[in-house]
N, C-alpha and C. Protein backbone atom coordinates (compact mmCIF):
# COMPACT_ATOMS: atom_id res chain seq x y z
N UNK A 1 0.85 -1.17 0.00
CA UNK A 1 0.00 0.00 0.00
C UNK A 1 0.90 1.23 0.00
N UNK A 2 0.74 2.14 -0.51
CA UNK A 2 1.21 3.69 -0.84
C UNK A 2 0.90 4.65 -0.40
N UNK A 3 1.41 5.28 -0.33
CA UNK A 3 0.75 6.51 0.67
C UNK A 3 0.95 7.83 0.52
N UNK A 4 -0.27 8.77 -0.02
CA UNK A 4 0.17 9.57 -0.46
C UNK A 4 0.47 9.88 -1.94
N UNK A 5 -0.40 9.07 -3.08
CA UNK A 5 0.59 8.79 -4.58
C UNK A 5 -0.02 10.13 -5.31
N UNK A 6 -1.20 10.87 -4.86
CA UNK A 6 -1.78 12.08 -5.75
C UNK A 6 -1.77 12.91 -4.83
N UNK A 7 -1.50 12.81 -3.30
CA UNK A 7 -1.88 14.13 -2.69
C UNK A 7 -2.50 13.75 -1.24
N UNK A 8 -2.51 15.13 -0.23
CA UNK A 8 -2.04 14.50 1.09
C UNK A 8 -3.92 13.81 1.50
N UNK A 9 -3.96 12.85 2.28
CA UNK A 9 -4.98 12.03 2.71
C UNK A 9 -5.36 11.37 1.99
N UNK A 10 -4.77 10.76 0.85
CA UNK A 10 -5.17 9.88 0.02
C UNK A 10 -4.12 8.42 0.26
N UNK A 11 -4.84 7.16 0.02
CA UNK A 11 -3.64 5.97 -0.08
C UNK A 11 -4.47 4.93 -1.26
N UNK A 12 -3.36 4.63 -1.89
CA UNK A 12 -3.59 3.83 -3.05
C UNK A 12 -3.44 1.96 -2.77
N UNK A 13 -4.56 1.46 -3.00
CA UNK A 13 -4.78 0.04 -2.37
C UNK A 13 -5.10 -1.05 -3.66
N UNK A 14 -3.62 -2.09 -3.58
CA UNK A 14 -3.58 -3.31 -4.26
C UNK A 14 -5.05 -4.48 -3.91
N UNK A 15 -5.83 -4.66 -4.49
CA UNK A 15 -5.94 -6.19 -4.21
C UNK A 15 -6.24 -6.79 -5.41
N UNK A 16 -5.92 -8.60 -5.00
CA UNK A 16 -5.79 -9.45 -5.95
C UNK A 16 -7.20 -10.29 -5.92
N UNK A 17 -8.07 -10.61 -7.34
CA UNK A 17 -9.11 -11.02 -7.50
C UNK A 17 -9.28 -11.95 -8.31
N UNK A 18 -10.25 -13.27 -8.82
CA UNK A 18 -10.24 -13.90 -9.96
C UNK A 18 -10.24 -12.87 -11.27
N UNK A 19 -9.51 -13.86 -12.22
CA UNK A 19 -9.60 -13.53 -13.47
C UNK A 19 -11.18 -12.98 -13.87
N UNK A 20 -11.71 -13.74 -13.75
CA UNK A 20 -13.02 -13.84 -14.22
C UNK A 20 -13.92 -12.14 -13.65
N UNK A 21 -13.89 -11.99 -12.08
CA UNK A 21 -13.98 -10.29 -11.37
C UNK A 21 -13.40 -9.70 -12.31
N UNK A 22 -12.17 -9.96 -12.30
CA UNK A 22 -11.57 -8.57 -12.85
C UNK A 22 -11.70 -8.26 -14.22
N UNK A 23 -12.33 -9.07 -15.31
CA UNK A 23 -12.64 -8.89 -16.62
C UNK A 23 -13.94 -8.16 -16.18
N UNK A 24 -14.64 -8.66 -15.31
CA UNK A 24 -16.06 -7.86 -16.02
C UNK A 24 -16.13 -6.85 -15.16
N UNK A 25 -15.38 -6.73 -14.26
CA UNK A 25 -15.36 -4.78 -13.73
C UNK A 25 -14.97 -4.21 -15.03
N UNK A 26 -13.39 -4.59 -15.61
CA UNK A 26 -13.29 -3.75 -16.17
C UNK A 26 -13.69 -3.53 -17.81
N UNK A 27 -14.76 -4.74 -18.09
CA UNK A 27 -15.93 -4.48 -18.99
C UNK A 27 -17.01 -3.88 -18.68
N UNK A 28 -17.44 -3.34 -17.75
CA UNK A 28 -18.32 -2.58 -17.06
C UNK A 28 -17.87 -1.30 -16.94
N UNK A 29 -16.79 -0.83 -16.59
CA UNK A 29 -16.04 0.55 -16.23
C UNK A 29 -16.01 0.81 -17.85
N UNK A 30 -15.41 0.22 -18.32
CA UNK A 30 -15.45 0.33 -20.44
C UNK A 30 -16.54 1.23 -20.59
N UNK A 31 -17.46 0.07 -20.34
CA UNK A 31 -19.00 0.28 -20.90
C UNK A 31 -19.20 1.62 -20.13
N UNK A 32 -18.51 2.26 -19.56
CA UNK A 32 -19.40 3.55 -19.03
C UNK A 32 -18.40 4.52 -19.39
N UNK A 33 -16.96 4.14 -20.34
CA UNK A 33 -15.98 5.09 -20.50
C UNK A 33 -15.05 5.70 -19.41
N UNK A 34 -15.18 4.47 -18.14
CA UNK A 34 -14.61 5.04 -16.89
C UNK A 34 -12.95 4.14 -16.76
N UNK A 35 -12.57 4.66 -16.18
CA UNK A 35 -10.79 3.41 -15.73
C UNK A 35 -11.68 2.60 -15.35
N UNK A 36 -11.18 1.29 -14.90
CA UNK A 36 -11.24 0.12 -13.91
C UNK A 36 -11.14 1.24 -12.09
N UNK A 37 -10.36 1.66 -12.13
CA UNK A 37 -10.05 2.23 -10.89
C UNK A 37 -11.30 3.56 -10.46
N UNK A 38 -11.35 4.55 -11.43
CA UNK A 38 -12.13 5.26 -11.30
C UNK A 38 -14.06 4.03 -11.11
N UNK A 39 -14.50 3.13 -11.48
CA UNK A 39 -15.25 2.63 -12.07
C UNK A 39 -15.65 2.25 -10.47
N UNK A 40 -14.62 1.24 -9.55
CA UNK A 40 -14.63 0.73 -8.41
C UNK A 40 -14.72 1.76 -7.06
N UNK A 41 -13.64 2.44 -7.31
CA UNK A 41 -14.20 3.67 -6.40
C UNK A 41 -15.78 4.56 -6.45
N UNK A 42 -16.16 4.69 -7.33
CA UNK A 42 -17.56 4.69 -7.24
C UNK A 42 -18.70 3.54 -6.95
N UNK A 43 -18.43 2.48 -7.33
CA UNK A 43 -19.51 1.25 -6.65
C UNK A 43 -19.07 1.39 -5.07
N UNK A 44 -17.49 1.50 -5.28
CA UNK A 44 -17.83 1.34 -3.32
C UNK A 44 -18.14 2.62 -2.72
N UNK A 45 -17.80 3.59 -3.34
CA UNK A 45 -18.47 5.15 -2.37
C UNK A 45 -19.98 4.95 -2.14
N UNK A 46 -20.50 4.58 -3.43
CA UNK A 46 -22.13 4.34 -3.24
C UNK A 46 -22.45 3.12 -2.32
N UNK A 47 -21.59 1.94 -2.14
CA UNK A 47 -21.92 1.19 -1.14
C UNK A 47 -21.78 1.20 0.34
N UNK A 48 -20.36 2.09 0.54
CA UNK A 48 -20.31 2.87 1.98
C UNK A 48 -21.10 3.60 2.46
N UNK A 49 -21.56 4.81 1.32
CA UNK A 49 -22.41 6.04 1.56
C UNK A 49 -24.14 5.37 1.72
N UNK A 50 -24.41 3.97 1.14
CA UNK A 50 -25.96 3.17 1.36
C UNK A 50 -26.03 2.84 2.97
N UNK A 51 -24.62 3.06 3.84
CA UNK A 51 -24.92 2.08 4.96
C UNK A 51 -25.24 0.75 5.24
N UNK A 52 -25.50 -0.37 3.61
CA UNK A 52 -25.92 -1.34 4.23
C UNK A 52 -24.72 -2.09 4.57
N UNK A 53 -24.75 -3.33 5.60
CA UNK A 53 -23.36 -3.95 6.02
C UNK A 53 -23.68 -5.45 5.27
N UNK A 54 -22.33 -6.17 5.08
CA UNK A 54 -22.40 -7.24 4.61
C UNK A 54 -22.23 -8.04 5.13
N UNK A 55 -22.63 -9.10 4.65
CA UNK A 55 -23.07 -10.44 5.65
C UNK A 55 -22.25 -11.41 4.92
N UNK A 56 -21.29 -12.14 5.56
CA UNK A 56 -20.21 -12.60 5.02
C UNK A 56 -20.21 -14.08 5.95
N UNK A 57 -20.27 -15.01 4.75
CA UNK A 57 -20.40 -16.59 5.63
C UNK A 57 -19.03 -16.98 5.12
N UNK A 58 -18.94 -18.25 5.55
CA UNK A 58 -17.57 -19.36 5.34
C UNK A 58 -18.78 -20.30 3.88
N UNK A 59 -17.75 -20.57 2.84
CA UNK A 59 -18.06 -21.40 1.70
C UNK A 59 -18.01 -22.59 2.29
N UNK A 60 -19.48 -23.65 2.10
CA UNK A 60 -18.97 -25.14 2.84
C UNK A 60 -19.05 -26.37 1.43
């Protein structure tokens, strides 16, 4: 993680996902003429800013 890469209170965050996620974010971000990066930071601002919390089980 980085800190700081555009300016002060900002940090820039790696993560690693299936192949398969990461094609269709960034066929989706396409489809709206957005980065991949710009594209995700907006689904999650709108999912922070909804308040709802997620409910996260173990795969059996």
């Amino acid at each position: 993680m980085a800190t700081n890469p555009i300016g002060k209170n900002t940090k820039t965050i790696g993560i690693n996902m299936s192949k398969e996620m990461a094609d269709e974010l960034e066929k989706r971000a396409s489809s709206m003429h957005l980065s991949t990066s710009k594209y995700c930071k907006v689904i999650l601002t709108q999912w922070m800013d909804s308040g709802k919390k997620l409910v996260l089980q173990e795969k059996k």
